[in-house]
N, C-alpha and C. Protein backbone atom coordinates (compact mmCIF):
# COMPACT_ATOMS: atom_id res chain seq x y z
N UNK A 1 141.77 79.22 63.91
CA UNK A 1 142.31 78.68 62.69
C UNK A 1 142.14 79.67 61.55
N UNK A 2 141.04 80.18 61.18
CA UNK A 2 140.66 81.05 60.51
C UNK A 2 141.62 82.48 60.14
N UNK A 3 142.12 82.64 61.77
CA UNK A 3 142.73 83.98 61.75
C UNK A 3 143.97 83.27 61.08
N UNK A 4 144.83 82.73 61.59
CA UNK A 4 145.95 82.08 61.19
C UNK A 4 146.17 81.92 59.40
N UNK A 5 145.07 81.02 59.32
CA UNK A 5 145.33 80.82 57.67
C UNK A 5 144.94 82.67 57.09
N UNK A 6 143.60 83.42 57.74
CA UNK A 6 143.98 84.40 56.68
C UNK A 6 145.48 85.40 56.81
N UNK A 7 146.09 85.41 58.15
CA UNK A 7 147.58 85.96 57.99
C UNK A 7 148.32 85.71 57.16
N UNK A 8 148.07 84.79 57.13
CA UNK A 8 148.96 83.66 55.85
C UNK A 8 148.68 83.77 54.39
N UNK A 9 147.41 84.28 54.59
CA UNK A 9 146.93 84.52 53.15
C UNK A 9 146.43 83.55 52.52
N UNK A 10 146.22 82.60 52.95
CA UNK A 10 145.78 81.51 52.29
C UNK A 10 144.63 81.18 52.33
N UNK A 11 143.65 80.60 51.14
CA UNK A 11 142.39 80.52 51.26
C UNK A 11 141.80 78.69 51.50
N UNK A 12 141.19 78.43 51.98
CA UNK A 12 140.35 77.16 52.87
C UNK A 12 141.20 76.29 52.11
N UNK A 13 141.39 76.27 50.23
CA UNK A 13 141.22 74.88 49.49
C UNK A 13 142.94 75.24 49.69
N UNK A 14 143.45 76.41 49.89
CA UNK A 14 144.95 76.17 49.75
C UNK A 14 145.53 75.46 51.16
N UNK A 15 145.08 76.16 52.20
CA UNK A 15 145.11 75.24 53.66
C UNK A 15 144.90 73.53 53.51
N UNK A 16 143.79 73.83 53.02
CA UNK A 16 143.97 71.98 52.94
C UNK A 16 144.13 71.30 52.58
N UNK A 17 145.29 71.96 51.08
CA UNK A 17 146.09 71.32 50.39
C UNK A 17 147.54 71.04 51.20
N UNK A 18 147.73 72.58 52.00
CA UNK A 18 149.34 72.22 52.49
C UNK A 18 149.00 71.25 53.75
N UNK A 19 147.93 71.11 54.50
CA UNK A 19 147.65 70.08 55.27
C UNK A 19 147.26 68.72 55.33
N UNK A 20 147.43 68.25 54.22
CA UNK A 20 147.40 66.35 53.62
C UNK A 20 146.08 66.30 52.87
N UNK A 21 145.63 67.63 51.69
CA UNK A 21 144.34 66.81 51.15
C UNK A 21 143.26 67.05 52.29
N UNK A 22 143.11 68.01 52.87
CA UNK A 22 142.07 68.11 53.67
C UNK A 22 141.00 68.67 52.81
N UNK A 23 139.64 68.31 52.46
CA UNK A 23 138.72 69.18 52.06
C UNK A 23 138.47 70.70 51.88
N UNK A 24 137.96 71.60 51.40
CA UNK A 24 137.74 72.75 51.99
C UNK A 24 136.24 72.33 52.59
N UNK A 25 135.31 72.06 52.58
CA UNK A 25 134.22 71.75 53.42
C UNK A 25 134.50 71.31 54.44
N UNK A 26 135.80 70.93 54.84
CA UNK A 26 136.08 69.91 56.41
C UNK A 26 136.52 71.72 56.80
N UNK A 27 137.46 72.33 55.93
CA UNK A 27 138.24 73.51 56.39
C UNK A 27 137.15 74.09 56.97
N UNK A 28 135.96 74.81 56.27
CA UNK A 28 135.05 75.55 56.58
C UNK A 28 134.56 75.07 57.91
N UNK A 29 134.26 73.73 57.91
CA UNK A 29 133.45 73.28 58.99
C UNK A 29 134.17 73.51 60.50
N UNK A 30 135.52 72.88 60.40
CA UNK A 30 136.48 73.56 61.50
C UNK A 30 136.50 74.84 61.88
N UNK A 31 136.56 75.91 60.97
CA UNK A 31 136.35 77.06 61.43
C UNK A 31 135.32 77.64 61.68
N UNK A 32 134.39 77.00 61.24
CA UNK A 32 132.56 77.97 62.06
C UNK A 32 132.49 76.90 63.42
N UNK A 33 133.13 76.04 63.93
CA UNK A 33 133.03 75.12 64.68
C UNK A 33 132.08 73.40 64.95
N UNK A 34 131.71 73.46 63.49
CA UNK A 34 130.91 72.68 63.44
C UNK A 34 131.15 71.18 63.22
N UNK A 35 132.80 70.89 63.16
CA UNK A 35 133.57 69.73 62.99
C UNK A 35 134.87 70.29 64.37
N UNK A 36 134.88 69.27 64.91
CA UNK A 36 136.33 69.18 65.63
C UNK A 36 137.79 69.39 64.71
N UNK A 37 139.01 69.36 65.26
CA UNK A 37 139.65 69.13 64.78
C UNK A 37 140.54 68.46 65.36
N UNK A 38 140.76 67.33 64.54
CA UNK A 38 141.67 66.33 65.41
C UNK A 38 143.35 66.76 65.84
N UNK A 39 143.72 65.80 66.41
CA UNK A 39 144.92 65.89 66.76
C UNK A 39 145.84 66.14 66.23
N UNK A 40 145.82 65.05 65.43
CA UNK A 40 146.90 65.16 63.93
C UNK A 40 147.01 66.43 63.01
N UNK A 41 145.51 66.78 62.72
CA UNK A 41 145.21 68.07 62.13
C UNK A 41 145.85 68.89 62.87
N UNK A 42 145.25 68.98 63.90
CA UNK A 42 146.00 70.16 64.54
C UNK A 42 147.77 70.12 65.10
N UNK A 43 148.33 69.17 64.83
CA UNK A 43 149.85 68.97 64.49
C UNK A 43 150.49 69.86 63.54
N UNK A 44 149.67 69.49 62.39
CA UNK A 44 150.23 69.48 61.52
C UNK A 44 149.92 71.47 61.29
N UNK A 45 148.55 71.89 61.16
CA UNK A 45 148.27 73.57 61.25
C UNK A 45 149.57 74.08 62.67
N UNK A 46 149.71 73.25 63.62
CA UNK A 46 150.08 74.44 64.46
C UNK A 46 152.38 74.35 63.64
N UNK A 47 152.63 73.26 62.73
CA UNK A 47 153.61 73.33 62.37
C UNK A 47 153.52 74.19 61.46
N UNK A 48 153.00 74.46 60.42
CA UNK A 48 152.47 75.02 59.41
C UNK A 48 152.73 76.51 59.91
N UNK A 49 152.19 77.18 61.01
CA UNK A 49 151.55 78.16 61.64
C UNK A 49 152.59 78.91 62.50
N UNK A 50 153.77 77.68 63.12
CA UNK A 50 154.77 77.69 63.72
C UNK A 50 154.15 78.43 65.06
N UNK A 51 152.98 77.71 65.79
CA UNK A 51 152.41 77.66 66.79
C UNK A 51 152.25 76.62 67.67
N UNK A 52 151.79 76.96 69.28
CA UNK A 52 151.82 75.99 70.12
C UNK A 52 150.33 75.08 69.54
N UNK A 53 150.48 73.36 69.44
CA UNK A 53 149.29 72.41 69.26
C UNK A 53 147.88 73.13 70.11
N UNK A 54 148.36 73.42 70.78
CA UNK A 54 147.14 73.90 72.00
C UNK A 54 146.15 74.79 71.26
N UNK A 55 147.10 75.52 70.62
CA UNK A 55 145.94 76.86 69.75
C UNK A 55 144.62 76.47 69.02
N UNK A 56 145.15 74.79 68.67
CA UNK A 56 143.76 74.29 67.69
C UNK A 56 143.36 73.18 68.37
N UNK A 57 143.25 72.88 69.77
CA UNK A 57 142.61 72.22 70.74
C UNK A 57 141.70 72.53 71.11
């Protein structure tokens, strides 16, 4: 996830603005692995990302 959003250029609080209001503390936590990321979440990043769902499974 990490790599993705920094290609993108985008930093944690901007990610989880274009992703419904996600925290940046949920962001962070997803990417050091210390929170899952759900399904939906990961719907919505791998549209975002224009990647297969699987990548954030």
């Amino acid at each position: 996830m990490k790599t993705y959003r920094s290609m993108a250029g985008l930093t944690q609080t901007e990610l989880g603005k274009k992703i419904g209001g996600i925290p940046r503390s949920h962001i962070s936590a997803m990417e050091s692995g210390t929170r899952s990321i759900g399904k939906e979440i990961a719907k919505k990043l791998a549209e975002l990302f224009g990647v297969s769902v699987d990548m954030f499974l």
